[in-house]
PDB file of N, CA and C in Angstrom:
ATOM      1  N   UNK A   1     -13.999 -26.232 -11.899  1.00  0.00           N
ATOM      2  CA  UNK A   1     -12.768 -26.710 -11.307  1.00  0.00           C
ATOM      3  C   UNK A   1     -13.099 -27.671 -10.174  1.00  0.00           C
ATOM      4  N   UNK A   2     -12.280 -28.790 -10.026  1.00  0.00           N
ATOM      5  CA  UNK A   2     -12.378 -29.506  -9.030  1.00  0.00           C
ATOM      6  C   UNK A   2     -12.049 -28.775  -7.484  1.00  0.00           C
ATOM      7  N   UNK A   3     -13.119 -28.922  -6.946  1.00  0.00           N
ATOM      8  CA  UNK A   3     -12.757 -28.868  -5.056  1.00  0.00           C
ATOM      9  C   UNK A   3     -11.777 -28.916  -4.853  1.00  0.00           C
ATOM     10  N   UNK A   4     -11.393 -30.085  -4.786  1.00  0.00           N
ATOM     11  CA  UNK A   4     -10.048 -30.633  -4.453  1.00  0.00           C
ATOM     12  C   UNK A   4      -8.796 -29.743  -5.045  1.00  0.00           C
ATOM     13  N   UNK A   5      -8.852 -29.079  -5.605  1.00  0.00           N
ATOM     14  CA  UNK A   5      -8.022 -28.176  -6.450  1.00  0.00           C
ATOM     15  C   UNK A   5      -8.366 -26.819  -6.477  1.00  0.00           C
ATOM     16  N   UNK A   6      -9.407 -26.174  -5.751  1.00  0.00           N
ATOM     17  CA  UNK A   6      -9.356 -24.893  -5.566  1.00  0.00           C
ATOM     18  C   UNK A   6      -8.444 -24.580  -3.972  1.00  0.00           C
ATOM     19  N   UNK A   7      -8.071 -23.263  -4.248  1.00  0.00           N
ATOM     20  CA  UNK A   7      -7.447 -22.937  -3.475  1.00  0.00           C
ATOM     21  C   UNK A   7      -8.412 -22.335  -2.002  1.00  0.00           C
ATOM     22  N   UNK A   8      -7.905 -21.866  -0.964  1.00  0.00           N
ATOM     23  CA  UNK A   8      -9.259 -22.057   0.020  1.00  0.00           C
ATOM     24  C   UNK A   8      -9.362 -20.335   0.275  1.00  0.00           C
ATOM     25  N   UNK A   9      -8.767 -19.678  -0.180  1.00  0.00           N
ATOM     26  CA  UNK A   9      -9.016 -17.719  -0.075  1.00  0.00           C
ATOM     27  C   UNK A   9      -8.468 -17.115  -1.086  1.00  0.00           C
ATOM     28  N   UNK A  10      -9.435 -16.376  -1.585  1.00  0.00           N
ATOM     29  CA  UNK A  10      -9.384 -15.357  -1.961  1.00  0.00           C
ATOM     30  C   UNK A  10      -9.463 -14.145  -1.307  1.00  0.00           C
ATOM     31  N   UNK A  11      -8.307 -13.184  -1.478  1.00  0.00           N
ATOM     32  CA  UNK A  11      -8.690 -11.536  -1.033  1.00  0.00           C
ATOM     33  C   UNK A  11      -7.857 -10.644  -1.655  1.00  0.00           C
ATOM     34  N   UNK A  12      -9.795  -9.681  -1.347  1.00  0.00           N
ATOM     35  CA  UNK A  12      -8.944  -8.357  -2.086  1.00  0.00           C
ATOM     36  C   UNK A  12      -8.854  -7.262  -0.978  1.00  0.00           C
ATOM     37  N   UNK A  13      -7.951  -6.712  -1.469  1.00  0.00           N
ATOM     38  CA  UNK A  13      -6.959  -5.458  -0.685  1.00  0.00           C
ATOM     39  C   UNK A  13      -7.031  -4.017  -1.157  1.00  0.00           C
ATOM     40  N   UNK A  14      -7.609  -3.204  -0.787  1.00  0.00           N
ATOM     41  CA  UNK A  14      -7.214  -1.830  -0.977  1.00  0.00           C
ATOM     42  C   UNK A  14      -5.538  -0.775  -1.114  1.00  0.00           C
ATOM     43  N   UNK A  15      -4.756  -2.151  -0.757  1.00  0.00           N
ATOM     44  CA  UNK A  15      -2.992  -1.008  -0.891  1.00  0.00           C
ATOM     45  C   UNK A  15      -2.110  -2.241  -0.672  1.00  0.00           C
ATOM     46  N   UNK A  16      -1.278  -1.787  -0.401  1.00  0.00           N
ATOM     47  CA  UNK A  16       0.320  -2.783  -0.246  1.00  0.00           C
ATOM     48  C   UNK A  16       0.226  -3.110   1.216  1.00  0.00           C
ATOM     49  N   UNK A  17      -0.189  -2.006   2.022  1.00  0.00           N
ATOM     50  CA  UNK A  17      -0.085  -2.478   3.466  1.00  0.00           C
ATOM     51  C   UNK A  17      -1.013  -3.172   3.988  1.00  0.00           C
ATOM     52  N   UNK A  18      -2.211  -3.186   3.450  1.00  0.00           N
ATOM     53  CA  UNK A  18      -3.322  -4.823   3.885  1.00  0.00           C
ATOM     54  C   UNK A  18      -2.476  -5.382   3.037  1.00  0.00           C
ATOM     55  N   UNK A  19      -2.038  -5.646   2.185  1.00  0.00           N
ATOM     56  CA  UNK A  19      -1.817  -6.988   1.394  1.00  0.00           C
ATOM     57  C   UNK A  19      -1.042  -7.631   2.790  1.00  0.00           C
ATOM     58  N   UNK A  20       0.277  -6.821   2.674  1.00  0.00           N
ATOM     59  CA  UNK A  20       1.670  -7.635   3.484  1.00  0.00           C
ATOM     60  C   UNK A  20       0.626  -7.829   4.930  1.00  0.00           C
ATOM     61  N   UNK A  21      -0.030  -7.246   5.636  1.00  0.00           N
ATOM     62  CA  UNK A  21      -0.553  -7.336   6.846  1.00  0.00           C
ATOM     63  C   UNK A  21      -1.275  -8.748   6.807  1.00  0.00           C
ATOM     64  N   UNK A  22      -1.939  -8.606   5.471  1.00  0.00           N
ATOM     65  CA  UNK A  22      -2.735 -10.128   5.847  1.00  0.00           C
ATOM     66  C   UNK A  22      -1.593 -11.417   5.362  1.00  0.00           C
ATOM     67  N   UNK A  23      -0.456 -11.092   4.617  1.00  0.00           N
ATOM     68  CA  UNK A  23       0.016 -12.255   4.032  1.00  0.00           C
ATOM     69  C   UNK A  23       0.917 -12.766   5.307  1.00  0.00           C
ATOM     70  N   UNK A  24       1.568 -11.796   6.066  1.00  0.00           N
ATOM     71  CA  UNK A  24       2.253 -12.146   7.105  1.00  0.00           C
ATOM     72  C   UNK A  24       1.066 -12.617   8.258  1.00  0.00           C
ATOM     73  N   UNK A  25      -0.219 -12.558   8.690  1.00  0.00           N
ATOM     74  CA  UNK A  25      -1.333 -12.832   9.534  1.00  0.00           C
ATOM     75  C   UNK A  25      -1.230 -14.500   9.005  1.00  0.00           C
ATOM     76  N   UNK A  26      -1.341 -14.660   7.852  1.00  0.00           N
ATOM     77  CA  UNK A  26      -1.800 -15.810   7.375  1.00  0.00           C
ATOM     78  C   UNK A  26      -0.871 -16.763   7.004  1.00  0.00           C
ATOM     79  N   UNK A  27       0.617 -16.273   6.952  1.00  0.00           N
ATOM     80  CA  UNK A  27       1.690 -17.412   6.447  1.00  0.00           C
ATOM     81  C   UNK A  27       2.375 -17.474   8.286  1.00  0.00           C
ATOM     82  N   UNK A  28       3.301 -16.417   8.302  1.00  0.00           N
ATOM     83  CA  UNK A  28       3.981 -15.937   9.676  1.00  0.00           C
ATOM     84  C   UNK A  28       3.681 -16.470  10.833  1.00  0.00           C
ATOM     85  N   UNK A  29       1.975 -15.901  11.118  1.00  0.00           N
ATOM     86  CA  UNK A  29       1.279 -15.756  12.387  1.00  0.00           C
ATOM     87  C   UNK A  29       0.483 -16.684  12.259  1.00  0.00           C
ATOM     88  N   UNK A  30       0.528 -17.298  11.536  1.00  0.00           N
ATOM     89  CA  UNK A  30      -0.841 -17.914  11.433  1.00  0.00           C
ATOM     90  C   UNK A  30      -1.202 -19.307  13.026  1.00  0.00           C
ATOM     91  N   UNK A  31      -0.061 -19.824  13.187  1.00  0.00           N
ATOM     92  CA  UNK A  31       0.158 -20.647  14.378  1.00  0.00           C
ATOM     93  C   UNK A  31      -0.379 -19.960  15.687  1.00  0.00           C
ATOM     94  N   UNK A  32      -0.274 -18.824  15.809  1.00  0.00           N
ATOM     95  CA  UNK A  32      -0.255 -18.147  16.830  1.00  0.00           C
ATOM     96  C   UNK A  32      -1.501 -17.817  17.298  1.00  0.00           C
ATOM     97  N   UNK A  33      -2.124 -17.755  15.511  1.00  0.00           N
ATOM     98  CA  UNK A  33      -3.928 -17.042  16.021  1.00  0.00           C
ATOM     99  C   UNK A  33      -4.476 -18.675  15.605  1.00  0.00           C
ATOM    100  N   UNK A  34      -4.380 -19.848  16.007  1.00  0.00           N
ATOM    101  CA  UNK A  34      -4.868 -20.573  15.748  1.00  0.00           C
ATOM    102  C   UNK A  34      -5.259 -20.834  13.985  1.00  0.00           C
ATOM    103  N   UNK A  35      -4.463 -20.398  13.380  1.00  0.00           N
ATOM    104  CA  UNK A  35      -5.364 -20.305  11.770  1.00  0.00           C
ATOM    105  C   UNK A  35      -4.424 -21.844  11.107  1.00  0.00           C
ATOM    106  N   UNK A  36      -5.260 -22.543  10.602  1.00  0.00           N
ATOM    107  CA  UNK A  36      -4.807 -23.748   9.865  1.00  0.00           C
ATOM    108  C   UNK A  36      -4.096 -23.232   8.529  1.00  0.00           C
ATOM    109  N   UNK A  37      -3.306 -23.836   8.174  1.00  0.00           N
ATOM    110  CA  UNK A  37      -2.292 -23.553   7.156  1.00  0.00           C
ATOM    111  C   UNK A  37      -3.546 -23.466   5.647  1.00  0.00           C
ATOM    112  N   UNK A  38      -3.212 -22.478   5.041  1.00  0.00           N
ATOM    113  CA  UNK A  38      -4.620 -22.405   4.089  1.00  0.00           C
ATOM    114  C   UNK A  38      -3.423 -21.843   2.595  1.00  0.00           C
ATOM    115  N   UNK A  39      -4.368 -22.269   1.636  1.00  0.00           N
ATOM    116  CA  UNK A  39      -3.852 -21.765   0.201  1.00  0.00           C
ATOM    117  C   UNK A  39      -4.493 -20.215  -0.013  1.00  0.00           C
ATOM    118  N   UNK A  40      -3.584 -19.577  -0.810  1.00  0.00           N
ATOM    119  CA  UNK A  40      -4.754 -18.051  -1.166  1.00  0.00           C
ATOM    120  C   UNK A  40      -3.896 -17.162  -2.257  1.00  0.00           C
ATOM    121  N   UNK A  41      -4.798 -16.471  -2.560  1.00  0.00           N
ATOM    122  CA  UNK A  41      -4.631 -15.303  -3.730  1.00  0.00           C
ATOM    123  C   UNK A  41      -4.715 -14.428  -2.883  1.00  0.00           C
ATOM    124  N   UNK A  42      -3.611 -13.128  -3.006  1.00  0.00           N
ATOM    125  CA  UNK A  42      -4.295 -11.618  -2.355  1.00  0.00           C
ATOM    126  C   UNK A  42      -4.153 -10.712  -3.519  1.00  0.00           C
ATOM    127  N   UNK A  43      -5.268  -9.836  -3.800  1.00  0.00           N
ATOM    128  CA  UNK A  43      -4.843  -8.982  -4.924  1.00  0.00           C
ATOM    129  C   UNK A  43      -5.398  -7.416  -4.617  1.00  0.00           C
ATOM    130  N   UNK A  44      -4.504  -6.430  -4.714  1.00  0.00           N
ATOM    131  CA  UNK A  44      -4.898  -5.295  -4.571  1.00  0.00           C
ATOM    132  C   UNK A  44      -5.674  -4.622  -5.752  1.00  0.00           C
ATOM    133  N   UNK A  45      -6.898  -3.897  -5.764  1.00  0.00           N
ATOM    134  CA  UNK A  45      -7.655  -2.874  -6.594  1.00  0.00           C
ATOM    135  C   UNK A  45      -7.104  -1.956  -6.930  1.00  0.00           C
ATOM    136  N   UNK A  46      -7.011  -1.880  -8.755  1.00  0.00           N
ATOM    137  CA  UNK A  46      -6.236  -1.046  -9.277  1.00  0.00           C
ATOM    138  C   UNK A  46      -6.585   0.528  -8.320  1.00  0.00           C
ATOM    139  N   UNK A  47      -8.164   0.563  -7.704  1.00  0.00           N
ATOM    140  CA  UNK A  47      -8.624   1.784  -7.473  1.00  0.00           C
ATOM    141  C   UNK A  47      -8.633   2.024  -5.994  1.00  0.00           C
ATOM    142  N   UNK A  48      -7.746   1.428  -5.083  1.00  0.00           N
ATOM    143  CA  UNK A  48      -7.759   1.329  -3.668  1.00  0.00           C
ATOM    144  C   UNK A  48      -9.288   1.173  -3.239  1.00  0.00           C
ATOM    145  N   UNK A  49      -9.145   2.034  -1.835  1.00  0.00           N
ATOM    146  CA  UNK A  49     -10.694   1.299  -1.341  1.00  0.00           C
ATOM    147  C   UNK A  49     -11.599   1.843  -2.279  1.00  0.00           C
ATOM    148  N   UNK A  50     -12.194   2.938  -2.701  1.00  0.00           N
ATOM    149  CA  UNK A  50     -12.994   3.084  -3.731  1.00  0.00           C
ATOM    150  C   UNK A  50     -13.680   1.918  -4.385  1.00  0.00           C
ATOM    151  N   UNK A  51     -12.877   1.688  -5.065  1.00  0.00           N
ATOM    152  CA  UNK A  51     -12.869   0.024  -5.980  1.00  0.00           C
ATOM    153  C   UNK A  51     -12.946  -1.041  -5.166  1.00  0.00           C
ATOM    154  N   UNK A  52     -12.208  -1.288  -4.338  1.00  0.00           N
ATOM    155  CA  UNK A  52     -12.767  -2.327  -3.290  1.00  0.00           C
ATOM    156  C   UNK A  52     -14.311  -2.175  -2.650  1.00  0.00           C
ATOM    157  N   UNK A  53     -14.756  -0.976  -2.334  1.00  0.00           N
ATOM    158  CA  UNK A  53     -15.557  -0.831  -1.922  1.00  0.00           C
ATOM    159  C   UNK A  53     -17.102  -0.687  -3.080  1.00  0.00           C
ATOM    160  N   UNK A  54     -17.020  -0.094  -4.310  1.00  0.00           N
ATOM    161  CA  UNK A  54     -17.713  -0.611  -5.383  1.00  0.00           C
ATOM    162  C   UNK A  54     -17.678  -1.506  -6.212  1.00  0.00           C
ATOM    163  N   UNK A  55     -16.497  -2.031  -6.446  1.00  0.00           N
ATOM    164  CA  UNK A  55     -16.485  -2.962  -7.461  1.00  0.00           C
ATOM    165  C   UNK A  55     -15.886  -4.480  -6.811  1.00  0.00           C
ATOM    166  N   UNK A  56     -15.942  -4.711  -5.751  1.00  0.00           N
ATOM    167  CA  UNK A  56     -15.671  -6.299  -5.011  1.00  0.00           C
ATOM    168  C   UNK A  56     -16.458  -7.401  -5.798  1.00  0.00           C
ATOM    169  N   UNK A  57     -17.613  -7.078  -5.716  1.00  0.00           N
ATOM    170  CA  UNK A  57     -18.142  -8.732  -6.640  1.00  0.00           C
ATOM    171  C   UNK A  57     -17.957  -8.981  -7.811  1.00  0.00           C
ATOM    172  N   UNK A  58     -17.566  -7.498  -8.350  1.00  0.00           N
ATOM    173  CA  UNK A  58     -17.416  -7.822 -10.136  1.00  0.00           C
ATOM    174  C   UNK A  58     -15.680  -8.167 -10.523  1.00  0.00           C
ATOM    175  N   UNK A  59     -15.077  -7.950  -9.266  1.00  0.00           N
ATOM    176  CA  UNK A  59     -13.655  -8.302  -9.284  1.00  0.00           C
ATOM    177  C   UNK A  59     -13.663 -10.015  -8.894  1.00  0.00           C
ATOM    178  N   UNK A  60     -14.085 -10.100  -8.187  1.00  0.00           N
ATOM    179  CA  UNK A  60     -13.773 -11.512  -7.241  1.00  0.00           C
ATOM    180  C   UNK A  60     -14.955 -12.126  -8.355  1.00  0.00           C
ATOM    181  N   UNK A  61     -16.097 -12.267  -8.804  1.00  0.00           N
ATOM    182  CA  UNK A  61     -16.875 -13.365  -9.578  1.00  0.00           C
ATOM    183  C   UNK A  61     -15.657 -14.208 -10.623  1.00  0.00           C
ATOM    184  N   UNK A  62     -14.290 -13.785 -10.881  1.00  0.00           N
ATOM    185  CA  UNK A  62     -13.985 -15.033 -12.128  1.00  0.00           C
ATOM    186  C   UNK A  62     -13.295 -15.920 -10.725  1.00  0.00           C
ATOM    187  N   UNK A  63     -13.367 -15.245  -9.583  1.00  0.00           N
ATOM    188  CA  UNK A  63     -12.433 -16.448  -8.670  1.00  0.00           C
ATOM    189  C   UNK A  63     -13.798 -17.582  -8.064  1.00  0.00           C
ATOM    190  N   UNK A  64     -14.700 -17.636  -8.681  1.00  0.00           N
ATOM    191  CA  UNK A  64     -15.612 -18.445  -7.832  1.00  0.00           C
ATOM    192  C   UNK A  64     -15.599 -19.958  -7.835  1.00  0.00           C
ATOM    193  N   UNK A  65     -15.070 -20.293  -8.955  1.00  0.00           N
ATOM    194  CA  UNK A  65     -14.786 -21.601  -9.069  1.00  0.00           C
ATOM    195  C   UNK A  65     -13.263 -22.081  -8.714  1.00  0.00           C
ATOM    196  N   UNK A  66     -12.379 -20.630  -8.804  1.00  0.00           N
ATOM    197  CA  UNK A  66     -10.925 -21.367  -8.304  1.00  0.00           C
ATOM    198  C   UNK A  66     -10.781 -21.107  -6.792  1.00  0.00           C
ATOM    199  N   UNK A  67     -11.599 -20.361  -6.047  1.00  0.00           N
ATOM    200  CA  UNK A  67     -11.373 -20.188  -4.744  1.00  0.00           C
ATOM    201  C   UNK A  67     -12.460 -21.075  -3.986  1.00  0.00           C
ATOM    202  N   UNK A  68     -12.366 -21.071  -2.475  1.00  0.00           N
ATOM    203  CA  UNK A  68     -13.606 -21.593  -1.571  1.00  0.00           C
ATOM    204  C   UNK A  68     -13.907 -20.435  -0.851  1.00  0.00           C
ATOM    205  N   UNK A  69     -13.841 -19.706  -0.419  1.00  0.00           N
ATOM    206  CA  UNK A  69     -13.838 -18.387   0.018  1.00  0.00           C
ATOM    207  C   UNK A  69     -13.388 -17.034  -0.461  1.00  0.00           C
ATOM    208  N   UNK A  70     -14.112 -16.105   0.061  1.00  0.00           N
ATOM    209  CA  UNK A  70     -13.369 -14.736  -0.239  1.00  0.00           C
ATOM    210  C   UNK A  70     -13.312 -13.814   1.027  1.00  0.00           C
ATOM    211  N   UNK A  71     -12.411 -13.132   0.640  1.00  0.00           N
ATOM    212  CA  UNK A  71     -12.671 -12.121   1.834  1.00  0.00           C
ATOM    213  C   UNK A  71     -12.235 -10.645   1.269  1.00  0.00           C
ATOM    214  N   UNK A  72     -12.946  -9.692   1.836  1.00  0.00           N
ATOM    215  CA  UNK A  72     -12.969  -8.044   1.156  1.00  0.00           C
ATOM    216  C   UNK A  72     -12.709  -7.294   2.026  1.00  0.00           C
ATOM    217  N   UNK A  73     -11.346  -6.744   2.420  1.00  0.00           N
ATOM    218  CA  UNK A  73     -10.917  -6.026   3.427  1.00  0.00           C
ATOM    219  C   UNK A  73     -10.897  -4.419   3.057  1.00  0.00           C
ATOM    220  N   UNK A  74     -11.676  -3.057   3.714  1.00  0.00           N
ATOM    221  CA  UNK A  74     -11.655  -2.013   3.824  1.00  0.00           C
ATOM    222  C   UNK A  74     -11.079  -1.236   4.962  1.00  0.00           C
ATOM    223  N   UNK A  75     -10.138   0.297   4.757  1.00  0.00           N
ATOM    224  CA  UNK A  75      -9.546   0.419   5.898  1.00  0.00           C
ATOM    225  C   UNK A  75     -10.868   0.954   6.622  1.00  0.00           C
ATOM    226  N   UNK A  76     -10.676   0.619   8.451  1.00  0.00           N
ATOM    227  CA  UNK A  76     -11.210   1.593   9.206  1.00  0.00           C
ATOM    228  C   UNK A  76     -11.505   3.217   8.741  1.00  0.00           C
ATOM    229  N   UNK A  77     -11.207   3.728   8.344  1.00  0.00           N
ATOM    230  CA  UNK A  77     -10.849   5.358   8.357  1.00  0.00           C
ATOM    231  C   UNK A  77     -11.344   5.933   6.569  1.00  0.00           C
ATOM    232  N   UNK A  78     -11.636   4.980   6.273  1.00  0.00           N
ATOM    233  CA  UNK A  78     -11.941   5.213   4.806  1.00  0.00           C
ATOM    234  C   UNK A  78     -13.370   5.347   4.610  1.00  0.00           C
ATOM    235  N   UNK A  79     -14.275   6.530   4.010  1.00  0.00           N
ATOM    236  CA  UNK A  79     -15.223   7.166   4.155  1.00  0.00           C
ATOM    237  C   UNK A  79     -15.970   6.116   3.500  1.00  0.00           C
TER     238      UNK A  79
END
């Protein structure tokens, strides 16, 4: 895929409440924390953190050519 045409984040999420936390951080807030207006995918793991936490690269590898970044968010409190 062209550069110019990938989107600039990818992330994956362990639940509904990182999702909305980061989508409102990143659309909402984003002025506030200095963050430049950016394109992105957020997608939650069928297996919450578990799956986020074992299976992140084998989830995120088909986004490597449509994204420029990724990011893999785990809760604090999760063993």
């Amino acid at each position: 895929m062209n550069r110019e045409r990938q989107k600039d984040l990818v992330v994956l999420v362990a639940d509904v409440q990182q999702e909305k936390t980061l989508e409102t951080l990143l659309t909402h807030r984003r002025s506030a924390l200095g963050i430049r207006n950016l394109t992105f995918d957020i997608f939650r793991h069928p297996r919450h953190d578990p799956g986020v936490f074992n299976e992140a690269s084998d989830f995120l590898v088909s986004y490597i050519s449509s994204h420029t970044r990724a990011l893999v968010l785990l809760d604090a409190t999760w063993d």
